[in-house]
N, C-alpha and C. Protein backbone atom coordinates (compact mmCIF):
# COMPACT_ATOMS: atom_id res chain seq x y z
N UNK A 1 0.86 -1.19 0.00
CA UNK A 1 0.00 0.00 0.00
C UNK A 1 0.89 1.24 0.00
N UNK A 2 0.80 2.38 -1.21
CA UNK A 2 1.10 3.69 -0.97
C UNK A 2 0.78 4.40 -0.05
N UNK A 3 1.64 5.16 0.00
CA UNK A 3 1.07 6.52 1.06
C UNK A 3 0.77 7.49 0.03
N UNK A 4 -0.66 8.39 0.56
CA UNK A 4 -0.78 9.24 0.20
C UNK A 4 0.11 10.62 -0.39
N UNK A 5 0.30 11.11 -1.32
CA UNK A 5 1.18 12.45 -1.28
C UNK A 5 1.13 13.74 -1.13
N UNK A 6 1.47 14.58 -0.76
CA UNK A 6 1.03 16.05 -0.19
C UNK A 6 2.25 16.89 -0.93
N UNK A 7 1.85 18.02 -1.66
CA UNK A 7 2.67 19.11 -1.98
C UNK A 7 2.53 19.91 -0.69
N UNK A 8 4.15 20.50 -0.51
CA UNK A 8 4.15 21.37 0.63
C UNK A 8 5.33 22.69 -0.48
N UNK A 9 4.80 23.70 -0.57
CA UNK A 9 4.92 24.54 -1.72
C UNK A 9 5.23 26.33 -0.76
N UNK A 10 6.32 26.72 -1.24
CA UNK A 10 6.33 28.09 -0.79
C UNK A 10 5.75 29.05 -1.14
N UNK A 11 5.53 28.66 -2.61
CA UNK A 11 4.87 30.04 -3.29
C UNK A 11 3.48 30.36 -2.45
N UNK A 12 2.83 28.74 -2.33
CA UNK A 12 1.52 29.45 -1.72
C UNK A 12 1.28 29.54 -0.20
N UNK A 13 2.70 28.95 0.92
CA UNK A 13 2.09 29.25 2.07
C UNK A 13 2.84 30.24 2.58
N UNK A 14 4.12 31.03 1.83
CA UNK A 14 4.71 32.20 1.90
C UNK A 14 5.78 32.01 2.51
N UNK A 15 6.05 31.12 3.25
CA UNK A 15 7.42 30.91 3.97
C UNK A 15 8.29 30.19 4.20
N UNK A 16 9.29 29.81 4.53
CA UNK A 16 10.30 28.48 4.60
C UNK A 16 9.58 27.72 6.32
N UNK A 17 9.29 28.34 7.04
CA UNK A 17 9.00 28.55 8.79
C UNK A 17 7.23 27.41 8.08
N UNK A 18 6.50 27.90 7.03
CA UNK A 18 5.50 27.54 7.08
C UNK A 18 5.46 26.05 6.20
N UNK A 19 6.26 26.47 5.06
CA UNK A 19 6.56 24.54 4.96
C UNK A 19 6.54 23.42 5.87
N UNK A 20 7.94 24.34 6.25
CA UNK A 20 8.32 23.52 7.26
C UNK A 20 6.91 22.78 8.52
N UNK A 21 6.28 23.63 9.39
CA UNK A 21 5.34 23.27 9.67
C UNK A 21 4.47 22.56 9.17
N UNK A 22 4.24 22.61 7.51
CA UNK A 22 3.14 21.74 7.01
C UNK A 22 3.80 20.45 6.72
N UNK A 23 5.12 20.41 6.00
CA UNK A 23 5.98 19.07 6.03
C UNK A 23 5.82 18.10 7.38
N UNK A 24 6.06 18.78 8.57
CA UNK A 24 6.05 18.04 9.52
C UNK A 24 4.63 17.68 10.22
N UNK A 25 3.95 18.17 10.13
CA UNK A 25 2.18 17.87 10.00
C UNK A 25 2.01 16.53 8.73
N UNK A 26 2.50 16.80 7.63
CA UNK A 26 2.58 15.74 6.94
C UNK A 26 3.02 14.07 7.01
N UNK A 27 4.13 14.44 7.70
CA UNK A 27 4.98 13.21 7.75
C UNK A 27 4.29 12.59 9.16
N UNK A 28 4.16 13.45 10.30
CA UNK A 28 3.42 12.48 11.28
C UNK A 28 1.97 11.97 10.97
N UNK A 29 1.74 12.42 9.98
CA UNK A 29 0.15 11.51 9.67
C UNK A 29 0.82 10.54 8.71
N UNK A 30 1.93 10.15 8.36
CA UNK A 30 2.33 9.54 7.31
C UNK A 30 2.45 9.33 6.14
N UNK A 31 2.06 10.54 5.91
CA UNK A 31 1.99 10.98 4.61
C UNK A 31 3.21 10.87 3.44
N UNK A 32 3.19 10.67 2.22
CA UNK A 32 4.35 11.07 1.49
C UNK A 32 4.34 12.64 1.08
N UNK A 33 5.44 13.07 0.69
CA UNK A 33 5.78 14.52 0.70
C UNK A 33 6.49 15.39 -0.68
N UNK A 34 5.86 15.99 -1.19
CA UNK A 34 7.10 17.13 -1.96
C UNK A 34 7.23 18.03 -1.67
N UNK A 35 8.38 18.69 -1.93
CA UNK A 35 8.82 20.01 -1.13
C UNK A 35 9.13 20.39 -2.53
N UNK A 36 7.69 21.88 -2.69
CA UNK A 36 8.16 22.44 -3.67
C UNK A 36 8.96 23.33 -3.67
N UNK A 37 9.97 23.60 -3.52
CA UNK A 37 11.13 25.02 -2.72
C UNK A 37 12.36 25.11 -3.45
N UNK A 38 13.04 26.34 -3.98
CA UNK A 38 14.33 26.04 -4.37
C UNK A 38 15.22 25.87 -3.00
N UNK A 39 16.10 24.94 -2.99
CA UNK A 39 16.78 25.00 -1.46
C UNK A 39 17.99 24.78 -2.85
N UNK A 40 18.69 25.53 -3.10
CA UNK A 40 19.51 25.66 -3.89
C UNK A 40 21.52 25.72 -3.06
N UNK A 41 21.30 25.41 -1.91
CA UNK A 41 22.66 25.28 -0.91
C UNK A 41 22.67 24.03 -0.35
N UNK A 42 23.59 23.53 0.37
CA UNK A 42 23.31 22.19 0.76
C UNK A 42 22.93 22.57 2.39
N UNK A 43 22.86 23.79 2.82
CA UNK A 43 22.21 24.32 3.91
C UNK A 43 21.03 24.11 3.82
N UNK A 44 20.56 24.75 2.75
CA UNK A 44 19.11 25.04 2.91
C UNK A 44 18.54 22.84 2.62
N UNK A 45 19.28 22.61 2.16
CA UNK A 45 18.89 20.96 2.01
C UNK A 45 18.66 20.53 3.22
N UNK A 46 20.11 20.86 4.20
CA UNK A 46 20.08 20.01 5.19
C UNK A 46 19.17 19.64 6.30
N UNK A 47 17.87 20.88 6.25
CA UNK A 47 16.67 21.07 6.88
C UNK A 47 15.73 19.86 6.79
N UNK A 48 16.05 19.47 5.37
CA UNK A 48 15.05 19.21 4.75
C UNK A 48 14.84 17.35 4.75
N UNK A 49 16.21 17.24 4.89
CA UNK A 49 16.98 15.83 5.09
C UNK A 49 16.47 15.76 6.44
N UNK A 50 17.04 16.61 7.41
CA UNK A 50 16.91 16.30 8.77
C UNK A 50 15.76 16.07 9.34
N UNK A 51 14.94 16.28 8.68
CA UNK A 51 12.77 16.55 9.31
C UNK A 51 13.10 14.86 8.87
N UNK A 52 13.28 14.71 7.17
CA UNK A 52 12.87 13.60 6.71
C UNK A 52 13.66 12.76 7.99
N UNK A 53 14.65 12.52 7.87
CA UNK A 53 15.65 11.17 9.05
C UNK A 53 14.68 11.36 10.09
N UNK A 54 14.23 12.50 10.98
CA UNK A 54 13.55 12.51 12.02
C UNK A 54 12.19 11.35 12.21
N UNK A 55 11.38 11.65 10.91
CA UNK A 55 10.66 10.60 10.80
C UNK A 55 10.57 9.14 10.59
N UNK A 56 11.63 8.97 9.98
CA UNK A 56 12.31 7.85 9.58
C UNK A 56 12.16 7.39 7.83
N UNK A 57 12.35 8.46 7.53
CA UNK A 57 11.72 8.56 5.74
C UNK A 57 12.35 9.14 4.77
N UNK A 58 12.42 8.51 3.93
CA UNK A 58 13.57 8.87 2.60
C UNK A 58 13.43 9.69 2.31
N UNK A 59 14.19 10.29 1.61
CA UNK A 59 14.38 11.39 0.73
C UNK A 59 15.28 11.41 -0.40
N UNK A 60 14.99 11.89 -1.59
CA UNK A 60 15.36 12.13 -2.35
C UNK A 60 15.44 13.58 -3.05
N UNK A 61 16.37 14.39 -3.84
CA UNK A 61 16.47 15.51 -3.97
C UNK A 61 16.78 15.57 -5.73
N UNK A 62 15.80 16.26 -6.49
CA UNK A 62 15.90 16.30 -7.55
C UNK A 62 16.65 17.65 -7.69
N UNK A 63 17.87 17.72 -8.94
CA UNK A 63 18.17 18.68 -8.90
C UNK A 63 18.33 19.29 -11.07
N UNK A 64 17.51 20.49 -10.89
CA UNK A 64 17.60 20.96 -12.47
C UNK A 64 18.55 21.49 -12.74
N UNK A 65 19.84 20.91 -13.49
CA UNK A 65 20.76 21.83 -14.02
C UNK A 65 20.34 22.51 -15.29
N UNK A 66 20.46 24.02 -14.60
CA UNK A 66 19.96 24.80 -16.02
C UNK A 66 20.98 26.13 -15.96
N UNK A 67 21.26 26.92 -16.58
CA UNK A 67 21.62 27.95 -16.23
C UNK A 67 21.20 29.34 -15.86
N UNK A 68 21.51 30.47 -15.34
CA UNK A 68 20.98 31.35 -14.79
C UNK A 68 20.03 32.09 -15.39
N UNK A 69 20.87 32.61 -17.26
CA UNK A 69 20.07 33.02 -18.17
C UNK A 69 18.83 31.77 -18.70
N UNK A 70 18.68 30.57 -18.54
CA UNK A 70 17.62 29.67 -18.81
C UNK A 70 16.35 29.93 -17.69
N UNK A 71 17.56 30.01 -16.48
CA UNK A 71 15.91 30.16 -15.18
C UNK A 71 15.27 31.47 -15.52
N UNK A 72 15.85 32.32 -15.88
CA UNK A 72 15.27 33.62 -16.02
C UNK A 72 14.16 33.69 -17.33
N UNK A 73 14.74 33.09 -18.27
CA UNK A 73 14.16 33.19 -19.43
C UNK A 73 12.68 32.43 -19.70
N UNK A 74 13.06 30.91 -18.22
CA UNK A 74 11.49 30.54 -18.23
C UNK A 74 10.73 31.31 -17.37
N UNK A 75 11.46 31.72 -16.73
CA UNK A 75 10.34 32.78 -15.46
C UNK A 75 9.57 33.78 -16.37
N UNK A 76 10.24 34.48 -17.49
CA UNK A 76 9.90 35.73 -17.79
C UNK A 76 8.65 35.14 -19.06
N UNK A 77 8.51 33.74 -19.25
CA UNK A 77 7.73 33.36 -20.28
C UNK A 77 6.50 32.67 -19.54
N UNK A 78 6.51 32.78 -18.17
CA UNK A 78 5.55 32.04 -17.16
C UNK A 78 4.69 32.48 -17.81
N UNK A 79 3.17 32.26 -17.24
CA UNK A 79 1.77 32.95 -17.11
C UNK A 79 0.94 31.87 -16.45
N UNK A 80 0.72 32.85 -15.52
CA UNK A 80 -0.51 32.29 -14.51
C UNK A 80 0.13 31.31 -13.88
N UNK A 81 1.23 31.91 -13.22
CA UNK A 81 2.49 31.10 -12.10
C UNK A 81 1.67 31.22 -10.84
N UNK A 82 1.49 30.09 -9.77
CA UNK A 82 0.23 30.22 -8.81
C UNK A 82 1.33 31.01 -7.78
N UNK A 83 2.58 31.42 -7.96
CA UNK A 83 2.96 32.30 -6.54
C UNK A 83 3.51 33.22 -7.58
N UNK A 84 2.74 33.86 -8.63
CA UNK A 84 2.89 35.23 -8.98
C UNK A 84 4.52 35.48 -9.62
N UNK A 85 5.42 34.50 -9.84
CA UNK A 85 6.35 34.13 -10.44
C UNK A 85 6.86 34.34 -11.90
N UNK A 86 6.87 35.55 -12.32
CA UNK A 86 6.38 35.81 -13.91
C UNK A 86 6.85 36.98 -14.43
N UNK A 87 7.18 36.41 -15.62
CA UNK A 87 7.18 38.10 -16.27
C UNK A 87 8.44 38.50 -15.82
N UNK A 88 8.90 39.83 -16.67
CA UNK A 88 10.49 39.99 -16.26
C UNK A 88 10.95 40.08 -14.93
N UNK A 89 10.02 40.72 -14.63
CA UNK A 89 9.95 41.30 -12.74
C UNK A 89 10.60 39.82 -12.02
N UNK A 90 10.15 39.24 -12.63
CA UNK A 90 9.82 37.41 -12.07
C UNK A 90 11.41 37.24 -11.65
N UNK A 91 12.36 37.24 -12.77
CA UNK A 91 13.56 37.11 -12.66
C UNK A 91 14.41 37.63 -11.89
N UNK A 92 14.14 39.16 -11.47
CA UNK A 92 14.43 39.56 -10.14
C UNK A 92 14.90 38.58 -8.83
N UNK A 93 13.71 37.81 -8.70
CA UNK A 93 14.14 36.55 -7.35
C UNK A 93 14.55 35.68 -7.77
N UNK A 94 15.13 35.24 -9.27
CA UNK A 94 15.92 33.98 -9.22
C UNK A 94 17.08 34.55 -9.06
């Protein structure tokens, strides 16, 4: 039997503090998990690893090699990005 899966996403709950909270709400109901987030350091990973080991649950970390001018260039071609992610402005936060 699968476990269920849950997106846990920054764009829409606004914070790293609030993932985090919903990840770990997740995993004690047993849930399976994605973390939609750039954690683009092996800092910002190590959070992310550590919740998972806490529970006792794998993880895996997909990573997009693209380059800087590519992330920008899909940001600025978004539309109707659900955390407002778009458009030249967009590229600003990558």
């Amino acid at each position: 039997e699968t476990c269920p899966w849950r997106r846990v996403c920054q764009d829409l709950l606004g914070s790293k503090d609030a993932c985090l909270r919903a990840a770990n709400a997740c995993l004690q109901q047993g849930l399976s998990l994605i973390v939609d987030r750039t954690n683009y350091s092996l800092e910002q990973r190590a959070i992310w690893l550590d919740l998972a080991r806490a529970h006792g649950s794998v993880c895996h970390c997909l990573v997009f090699d693209v380059t800087l001018q590519e992330c920008c260039r899909r940001v600025a071609a978004r539309k109707d990005h659900e955390g407002n992610l778009q458009g030249g402005g967009g590229s600003m936060v990558v």
